[in-house]
Protein backbone atom coordinates (compact mmCIF):
# COMPACT_ATOMS: atom_id res chain seq x y z
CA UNK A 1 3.72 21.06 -16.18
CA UNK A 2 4.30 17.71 -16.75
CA UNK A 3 2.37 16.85 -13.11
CA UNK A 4 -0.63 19.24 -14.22
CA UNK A 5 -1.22 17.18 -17.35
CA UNK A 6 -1.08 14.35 -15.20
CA UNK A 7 -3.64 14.75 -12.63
CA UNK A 8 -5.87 16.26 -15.45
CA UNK A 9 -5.53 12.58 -17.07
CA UNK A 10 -6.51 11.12 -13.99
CA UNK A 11 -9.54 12.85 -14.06
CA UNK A 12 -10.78 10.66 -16.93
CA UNK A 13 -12.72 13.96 -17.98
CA UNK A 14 -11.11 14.46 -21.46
CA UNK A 15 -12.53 18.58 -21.51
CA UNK A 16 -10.00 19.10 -18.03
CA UNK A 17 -7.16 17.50 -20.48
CA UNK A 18 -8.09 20.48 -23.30
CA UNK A 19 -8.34 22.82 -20.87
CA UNK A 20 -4.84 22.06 -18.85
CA UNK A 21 -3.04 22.13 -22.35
CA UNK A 22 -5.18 25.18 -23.17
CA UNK A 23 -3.96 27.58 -20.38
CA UNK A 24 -0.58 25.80 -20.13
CA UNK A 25 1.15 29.11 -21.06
CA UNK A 26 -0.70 30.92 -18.28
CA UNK A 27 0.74 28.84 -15.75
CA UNK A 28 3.97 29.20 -17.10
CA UNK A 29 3.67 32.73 -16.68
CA UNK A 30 2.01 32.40 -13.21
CA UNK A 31 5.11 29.97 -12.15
CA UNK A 32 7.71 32.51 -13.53
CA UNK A 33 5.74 35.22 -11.52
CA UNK A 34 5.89 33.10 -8.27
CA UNK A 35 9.66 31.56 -8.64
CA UNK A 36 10.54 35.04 -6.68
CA UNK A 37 8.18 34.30 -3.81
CA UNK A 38 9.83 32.96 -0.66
CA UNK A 39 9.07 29.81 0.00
CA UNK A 40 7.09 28.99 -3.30
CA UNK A 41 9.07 26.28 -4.33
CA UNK A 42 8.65 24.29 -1.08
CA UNK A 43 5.19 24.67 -1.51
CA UNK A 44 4.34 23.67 -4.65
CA UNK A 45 6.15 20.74 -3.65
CA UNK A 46 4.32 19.88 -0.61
CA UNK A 47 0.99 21.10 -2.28
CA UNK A 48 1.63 18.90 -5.08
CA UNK A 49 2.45 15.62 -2.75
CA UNK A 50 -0.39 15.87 -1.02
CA UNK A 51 -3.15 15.78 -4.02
CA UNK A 52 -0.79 12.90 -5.50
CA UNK A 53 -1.29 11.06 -2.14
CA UNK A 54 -5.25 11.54 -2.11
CA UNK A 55 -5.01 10.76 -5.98
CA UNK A 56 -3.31 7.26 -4.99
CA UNK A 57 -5.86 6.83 -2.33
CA UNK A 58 -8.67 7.73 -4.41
CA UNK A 59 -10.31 10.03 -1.78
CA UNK A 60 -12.06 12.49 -3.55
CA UNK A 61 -12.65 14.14 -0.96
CA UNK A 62 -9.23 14.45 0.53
CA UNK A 63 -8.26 15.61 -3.34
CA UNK A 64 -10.88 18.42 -3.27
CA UNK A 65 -9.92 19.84 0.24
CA UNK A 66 -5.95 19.97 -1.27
CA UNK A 67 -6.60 21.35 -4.20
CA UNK A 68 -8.25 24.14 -2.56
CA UNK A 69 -5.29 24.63 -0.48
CA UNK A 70 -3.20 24.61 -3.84
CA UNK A 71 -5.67 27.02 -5.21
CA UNK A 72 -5.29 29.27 -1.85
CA UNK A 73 -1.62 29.26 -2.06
CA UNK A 74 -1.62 29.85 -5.77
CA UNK A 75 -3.10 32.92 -5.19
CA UNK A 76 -1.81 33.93 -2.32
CA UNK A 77 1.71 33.46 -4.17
CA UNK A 78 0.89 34.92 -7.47
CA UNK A 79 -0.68 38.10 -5.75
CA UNK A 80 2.48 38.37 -3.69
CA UNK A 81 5.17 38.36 -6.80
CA UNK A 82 2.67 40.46 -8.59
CA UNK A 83 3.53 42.86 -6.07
CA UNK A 84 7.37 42.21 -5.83
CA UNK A 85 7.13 42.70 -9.98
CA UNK A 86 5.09 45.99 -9.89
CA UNK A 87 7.96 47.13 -6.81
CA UNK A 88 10.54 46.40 -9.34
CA UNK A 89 8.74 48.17 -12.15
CA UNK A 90 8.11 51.24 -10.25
CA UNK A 91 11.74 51.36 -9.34
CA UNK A 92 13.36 50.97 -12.77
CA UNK A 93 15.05 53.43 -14.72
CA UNK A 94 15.62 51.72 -17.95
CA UNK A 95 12.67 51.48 -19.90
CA UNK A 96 13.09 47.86 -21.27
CA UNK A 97 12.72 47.22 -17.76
CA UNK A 98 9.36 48.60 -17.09
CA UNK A 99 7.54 45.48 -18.87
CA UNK A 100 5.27 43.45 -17.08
């Protein structure tokens, strides 16, 4: 999270600071959701060197097109283990592990 707090700093805008620290525990949960995705890691990692390269370069633009892409892939990865938790779910027999 660390990174996320980050880049919100170097925003300068102190509301995207509050609001980073605000959902922090979201994307917590969103990350644990995703950490069963294939290939999640590797993208967060590449997603996240590329906005710190445009970040360094101060192209805005460049920054706005990749954190789209981050955005897309978020989603795209949170959908998908979403779907590999609700499989799980449906195939559990123990009760304790029917929680979402």
């Amino acid at each position: 999270m660390a990174f996320h707090v980050a880049l919100a700093a170097a925003t300068h805008n102190e509301l995207f600071v509050v609001l980073m620290n605000t959902i922090r525990g979201v994307l917590l949960e969103i990350r644990e959701l995703g950490v069963g995705v294939s290939g999640s890691s590797a993208n967060a990692v590449y997603n996240h060197a590329a906005l710190l390269e445009t970040v360094r370069a101060h192209d805005v633009t460049a920054a706005a097109r990749a954190m789209r892409e981050h955005m897309r892939d978020a989603e795209r990865i949170l959908r998908r283990g979403l779907e590999l938790k609700a499989i799980a779910w449906a195939g559990s027999d123990i009760p304790e592990q029917r929680s979402l």
